[in-house]
C-alpha atoms as a PDB file:
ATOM      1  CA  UNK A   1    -198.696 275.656 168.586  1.00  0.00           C
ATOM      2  CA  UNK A   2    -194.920 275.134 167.802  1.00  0.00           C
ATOM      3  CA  UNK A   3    -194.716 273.529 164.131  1.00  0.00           C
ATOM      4  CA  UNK A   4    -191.878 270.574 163.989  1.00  0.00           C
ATOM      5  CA  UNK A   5    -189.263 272.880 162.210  1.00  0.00           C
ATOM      6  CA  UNK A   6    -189.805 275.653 164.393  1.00  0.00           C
ATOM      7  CA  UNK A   7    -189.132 273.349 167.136  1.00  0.00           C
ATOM      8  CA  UNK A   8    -186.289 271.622 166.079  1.00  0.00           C
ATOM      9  CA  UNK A   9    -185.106 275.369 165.482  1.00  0.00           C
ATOM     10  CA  UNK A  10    -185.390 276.150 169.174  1.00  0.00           C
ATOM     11  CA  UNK A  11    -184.135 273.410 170.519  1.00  0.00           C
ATOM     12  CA  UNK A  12    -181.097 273.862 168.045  1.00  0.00           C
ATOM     13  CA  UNK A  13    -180.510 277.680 168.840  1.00  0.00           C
ATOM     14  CA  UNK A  14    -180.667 276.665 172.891  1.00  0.00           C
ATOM     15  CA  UNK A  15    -177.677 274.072 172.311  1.00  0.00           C
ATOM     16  CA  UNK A  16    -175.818 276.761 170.545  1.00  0.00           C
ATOM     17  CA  UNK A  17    -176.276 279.010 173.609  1.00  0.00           C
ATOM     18  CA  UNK A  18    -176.378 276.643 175.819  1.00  0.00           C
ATOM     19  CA  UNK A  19    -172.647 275.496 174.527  1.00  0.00           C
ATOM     20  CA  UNK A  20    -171.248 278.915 175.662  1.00  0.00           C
ATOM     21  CA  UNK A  21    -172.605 278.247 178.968  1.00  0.00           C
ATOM     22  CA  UNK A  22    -175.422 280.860 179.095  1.00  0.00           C
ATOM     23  CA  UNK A  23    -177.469 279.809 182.002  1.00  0.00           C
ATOM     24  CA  UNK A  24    -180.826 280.969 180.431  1.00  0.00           C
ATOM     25  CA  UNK A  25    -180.610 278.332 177.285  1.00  0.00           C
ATOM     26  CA  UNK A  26    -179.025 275.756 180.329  1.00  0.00           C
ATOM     27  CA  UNK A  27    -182.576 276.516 181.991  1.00  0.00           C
ATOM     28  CA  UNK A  28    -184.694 276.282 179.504  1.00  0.00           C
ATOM     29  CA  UNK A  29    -182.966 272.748 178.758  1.00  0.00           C
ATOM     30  CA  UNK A  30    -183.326 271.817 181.787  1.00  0.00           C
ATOM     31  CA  UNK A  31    -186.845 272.780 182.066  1.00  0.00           C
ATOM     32  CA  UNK A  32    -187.737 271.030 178.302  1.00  0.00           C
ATOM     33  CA  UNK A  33    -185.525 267.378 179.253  1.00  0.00           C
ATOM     34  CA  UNK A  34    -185.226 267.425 183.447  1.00  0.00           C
ATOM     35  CA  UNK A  35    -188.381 265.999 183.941  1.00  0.00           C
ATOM     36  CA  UNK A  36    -187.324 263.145 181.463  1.00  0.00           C
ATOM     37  CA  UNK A  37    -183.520 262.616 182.380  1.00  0.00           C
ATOM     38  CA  UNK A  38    -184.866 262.394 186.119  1.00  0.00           C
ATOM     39  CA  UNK A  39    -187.433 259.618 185.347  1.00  0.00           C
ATOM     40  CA  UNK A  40    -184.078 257.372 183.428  1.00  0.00           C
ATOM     41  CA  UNK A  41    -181.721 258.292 186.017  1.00  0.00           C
ATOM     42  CA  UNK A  42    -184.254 257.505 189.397  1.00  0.00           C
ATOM     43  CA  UNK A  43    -185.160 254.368 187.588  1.00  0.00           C
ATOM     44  CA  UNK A  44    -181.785 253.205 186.940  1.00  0.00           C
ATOM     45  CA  UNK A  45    -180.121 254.492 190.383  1.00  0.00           C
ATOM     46  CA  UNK A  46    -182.937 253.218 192.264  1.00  0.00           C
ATOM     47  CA  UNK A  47    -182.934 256.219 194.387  1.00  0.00           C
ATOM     48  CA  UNK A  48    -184.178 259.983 193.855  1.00  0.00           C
ATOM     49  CA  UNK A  49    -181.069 261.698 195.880  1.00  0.00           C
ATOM     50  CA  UNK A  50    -179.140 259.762 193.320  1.00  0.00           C
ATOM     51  CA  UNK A  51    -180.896 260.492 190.557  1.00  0.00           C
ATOM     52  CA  UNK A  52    -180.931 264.374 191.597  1.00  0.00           C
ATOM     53  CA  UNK A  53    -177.249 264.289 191.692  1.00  0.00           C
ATOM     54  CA  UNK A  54    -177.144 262.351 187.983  1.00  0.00           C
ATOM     55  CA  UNK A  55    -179.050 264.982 187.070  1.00  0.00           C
ATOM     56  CA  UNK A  56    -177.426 267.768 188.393  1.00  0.00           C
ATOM     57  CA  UNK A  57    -174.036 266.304 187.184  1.00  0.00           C
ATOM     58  CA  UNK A  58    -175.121 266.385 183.321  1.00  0.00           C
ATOM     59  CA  UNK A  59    -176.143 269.963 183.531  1.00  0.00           C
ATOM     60  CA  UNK A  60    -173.005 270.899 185.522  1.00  0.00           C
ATOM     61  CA  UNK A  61    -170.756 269.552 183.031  1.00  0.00           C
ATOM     62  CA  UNK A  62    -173.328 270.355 179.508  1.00  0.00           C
ATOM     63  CA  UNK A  63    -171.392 273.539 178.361  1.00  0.00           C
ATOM     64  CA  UNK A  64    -168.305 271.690 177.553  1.00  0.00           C
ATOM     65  CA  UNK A  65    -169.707 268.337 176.668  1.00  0.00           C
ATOM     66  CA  UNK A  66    -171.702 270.556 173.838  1.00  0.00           C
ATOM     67  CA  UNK A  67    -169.031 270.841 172.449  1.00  0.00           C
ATOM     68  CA  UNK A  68    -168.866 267.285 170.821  1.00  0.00           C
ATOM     69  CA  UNK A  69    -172.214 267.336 169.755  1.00  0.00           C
ATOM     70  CA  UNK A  70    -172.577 267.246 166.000  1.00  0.00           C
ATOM     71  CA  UNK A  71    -176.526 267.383 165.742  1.00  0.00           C
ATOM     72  CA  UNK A  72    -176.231 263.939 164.186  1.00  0.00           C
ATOM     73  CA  UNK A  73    -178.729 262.033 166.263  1.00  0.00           C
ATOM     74  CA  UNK A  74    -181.403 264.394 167.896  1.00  0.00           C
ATOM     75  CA  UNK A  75    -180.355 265.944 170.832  1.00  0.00           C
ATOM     76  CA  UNK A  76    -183.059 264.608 172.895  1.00  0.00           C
ATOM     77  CA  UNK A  77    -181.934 260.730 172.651  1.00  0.00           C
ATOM     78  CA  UNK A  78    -177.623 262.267 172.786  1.00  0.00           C
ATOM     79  CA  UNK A  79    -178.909 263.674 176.180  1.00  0.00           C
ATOM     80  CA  UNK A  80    -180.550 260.585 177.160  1.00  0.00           C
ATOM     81  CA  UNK A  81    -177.238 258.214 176.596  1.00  0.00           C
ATOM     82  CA  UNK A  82    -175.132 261.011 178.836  1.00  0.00           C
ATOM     83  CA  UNK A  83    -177.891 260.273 181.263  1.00  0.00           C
ATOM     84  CA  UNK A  84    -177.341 256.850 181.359  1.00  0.00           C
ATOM     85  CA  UNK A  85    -173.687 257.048 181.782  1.00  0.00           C
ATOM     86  CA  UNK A  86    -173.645 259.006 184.502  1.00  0.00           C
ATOM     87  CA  UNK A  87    -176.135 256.859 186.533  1.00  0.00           C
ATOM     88  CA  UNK A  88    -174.571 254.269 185.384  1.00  0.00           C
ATOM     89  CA  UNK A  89    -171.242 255.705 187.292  1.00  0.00           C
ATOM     90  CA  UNK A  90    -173.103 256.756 190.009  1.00  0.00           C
ATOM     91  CA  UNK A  91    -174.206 253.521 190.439  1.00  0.00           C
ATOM     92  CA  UNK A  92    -170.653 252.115 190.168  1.00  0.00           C
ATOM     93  CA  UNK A  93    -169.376 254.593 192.303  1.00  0.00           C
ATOM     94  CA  UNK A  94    -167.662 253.495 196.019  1.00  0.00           C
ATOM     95  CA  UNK A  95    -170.135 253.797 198.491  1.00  0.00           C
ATOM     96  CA  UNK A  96    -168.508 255.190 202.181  1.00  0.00           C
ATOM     97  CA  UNK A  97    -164.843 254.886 200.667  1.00  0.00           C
ATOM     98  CA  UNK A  98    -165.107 251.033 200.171  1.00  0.00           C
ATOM     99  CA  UNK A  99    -165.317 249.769 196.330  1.00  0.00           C
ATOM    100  CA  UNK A 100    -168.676 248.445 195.252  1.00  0.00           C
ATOM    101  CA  UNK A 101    -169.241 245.930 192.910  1.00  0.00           C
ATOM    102  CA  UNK A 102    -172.427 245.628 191.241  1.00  0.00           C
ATOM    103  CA  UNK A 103    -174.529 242.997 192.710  1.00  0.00           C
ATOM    104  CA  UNK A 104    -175.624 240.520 190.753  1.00  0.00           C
ATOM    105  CA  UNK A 105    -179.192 238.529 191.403  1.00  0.00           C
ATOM    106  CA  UNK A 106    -177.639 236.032 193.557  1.00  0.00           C
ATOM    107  CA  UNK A 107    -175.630 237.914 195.441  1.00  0.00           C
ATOM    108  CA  UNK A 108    -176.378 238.543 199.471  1.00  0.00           C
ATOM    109  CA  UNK A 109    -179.685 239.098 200.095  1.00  0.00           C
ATOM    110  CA  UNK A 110    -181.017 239.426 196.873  1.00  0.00           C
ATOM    111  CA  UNK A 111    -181.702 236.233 195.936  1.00  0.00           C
ATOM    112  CA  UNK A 112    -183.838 235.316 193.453  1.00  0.00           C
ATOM    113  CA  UNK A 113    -186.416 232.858 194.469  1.00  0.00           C
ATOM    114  CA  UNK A 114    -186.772 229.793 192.570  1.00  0.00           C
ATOM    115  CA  UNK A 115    -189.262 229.393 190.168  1.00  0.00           C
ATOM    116  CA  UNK A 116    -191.472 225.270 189.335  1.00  0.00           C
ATOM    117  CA  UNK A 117    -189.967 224.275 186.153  1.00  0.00           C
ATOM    118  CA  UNK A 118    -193.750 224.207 184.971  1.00  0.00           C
ATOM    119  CA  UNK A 119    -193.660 228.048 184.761  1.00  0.00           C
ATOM    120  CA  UNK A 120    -192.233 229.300 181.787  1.00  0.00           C
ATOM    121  CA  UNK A 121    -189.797 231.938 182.697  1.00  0.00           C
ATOM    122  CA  UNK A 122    -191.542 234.902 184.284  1.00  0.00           C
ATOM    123  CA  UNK A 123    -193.820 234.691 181.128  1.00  0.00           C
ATOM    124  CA  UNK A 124    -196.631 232.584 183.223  1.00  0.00           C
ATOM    125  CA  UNK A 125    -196.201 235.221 186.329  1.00  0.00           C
ATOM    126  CA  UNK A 126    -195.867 238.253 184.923  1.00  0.00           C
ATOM    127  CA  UNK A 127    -199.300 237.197 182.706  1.00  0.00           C
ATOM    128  CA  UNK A 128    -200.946 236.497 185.607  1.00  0.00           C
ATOM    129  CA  UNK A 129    -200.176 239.611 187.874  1.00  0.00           C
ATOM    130  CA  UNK A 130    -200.473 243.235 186.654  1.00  0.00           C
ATOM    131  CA  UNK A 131    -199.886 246.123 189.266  1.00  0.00           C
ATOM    132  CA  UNK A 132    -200.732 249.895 189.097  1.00  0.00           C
ATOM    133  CA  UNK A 133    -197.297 251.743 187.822  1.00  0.00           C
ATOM    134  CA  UNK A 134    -196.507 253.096 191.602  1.00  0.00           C
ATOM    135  CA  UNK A 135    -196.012 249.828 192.301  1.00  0.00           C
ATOM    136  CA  UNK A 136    -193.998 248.476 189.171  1.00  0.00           C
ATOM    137  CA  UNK A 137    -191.681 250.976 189.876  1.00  0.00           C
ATOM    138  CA  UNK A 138    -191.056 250.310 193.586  1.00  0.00           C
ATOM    139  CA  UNK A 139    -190.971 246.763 192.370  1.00  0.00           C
ATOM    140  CA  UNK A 140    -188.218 247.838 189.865  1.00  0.00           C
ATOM    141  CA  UNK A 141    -186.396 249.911 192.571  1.00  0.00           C
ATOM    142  CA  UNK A 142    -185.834 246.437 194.796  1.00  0.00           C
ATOM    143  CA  UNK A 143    -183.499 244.633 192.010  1.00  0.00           C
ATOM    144  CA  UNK A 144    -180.263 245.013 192.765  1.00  0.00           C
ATOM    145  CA  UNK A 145    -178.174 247.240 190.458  1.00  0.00           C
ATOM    146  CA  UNK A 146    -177.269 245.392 187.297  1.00  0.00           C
ATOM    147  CA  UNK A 147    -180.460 243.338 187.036  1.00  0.00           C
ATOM    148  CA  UNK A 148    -182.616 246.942 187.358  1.00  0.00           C
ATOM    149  CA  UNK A 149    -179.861 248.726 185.071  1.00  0.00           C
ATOM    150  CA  UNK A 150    -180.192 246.300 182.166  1.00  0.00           C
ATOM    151  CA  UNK A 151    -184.454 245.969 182.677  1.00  0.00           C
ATOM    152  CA  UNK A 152    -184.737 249.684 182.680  1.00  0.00           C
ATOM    153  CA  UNK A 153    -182.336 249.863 179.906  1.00  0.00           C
ATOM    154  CA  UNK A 154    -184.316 247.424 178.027  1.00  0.00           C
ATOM    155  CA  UNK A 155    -187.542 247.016 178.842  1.00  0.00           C
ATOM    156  CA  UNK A 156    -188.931 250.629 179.624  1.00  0.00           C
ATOM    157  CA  UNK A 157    -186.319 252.967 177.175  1.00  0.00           C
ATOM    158  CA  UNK A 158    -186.520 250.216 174.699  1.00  0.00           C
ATOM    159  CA  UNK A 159    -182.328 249.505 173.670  1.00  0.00           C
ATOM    160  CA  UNK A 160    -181.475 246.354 172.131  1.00  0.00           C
ATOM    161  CA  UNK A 161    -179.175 244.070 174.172  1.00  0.00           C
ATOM    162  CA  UNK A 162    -176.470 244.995 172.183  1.00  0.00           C
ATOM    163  CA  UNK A 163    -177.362 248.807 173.495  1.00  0.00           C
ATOM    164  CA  UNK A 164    -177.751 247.988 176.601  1.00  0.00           C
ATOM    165  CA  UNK A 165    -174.446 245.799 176.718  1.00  0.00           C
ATOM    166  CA  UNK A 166    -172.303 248.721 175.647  1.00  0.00           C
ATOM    167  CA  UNK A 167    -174.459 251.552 177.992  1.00  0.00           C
ATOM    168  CA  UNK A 168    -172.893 248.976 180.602  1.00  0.00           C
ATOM    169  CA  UNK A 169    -169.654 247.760 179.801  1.00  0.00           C
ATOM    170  CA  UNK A 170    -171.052 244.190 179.733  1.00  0.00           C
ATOM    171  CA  UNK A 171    -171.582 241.150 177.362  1.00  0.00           C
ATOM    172  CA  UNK A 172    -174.560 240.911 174.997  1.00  0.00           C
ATOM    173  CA  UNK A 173    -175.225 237.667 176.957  1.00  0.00           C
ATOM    174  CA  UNK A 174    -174.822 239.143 180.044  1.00  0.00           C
ATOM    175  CA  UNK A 175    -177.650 241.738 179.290  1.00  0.00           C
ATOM    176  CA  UNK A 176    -179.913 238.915 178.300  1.00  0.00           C
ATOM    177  CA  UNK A 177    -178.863 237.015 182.061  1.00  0.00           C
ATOM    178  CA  UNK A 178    -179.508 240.022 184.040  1.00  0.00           C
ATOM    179  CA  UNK A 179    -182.510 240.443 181.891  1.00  0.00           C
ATOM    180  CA  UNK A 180    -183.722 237.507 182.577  1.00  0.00           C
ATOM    181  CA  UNK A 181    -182.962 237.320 186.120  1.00  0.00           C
ATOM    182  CA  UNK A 182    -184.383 240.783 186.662  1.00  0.00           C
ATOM    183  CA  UNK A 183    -187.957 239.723 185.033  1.00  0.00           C
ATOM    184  CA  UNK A 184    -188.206 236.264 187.311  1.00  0.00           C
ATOM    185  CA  UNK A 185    -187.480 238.624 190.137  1.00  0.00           C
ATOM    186  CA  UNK A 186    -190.280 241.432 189.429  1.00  0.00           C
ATOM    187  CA  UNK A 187    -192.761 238.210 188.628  1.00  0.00           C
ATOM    188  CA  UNK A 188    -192.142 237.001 191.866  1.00  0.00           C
ATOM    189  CA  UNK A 189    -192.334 239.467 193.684  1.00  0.00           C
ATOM    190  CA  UNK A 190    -195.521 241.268 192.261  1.00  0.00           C
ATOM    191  CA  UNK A 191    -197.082 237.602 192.820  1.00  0.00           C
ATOM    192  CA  UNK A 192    -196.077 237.201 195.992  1.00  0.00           C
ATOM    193  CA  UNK A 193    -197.681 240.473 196.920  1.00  0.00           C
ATOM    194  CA  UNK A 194    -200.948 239.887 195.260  1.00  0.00           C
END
């Protein structure tokens, strides 16, 4: 078994090669953090061609970005935020040539249904309903962007609003909305499929 400062050592050493663009340290990256950056990016693109590209992207573009990394947070959660802002551009990104603007719960066909005033929240519905983790994720996958960005964000890689408002270029408040929003949504729709 690998001992913690053995580890750290290794994972150390294959930034340092990694950095010059060797493509054995850029493999054995990829094979230690892929699995992981794939999981963040397919949950926050909603899709896993997109997420394939987010993750190709980040390992295309590593070598240099190595460059700025100090080793002051662990490499691990520095990898993670690149993640994020790259799916978070992908998700931005025109779609066909035509600009796309993230779609917020009301928009088009994503409503979200109403919910009796006698419910608290999603609190009451999301108590009440509790479906295997295939599910939850498709679930997850049928917010529209912002909404599943900032639940993700939140809720399964655990930022603070304040995180998750400057991962996104958005308000504190605005994280707690599409929050919000997102979590009514996912309680609705796992109940309504029960």
């Amino acid at each position: 078994m690998i001992s913690g400062v053995s580890q750290f050592s290794l994972s150390e050493a294959l930034v340092r090669r990694a950095r010059t663009g060797s493509p054995t340290a850029l493999v054995a990256l990829y094979q230690r953090h892929g699995g992981g950056m794939l999981a963040v990016a397919q949950r926050l693109t909603g899709s896993v061609a997109v997420a394939n590209t987010v993750v190709q992207d980040v390992f295309v573009g590593l070598p240099p970005a190595l460059r700025s990394y100090d080793g002051a947070t662990p490499f691990e959660v520095w990898l993670k935020r690149i993640t994020i802002r790259v799916a978070v551009i992908r998700v931005r990104q025109p779609d066909k040539g035509k600009p796309r603007a993230l779609r917020l719960v009301s928009a088009g066909t994503h409503r979200v249904p109403e919910v009796p005033p006698e419910i608290s929240a999603a609190d009451g519905l999301m108590s009440t309903v509790e479906p295997d983790p295939v599910a939850f994720d498709q679930f997850v996958g049928e917010l529209p962007d912002l909404p599943r960005m900032v639940f993700v964000l939140r809720e399964i890689e655990g930022y603070s609003h304040e995180e998750v408002a400057d991962l996104l270029g958005i308000s504190h408040r605005q994280s707690k909305h599409q929050f919000h929003q997102a979590r009514i949504f996912l309680a609705e729709s796992m109940f309504s499929r029960s």
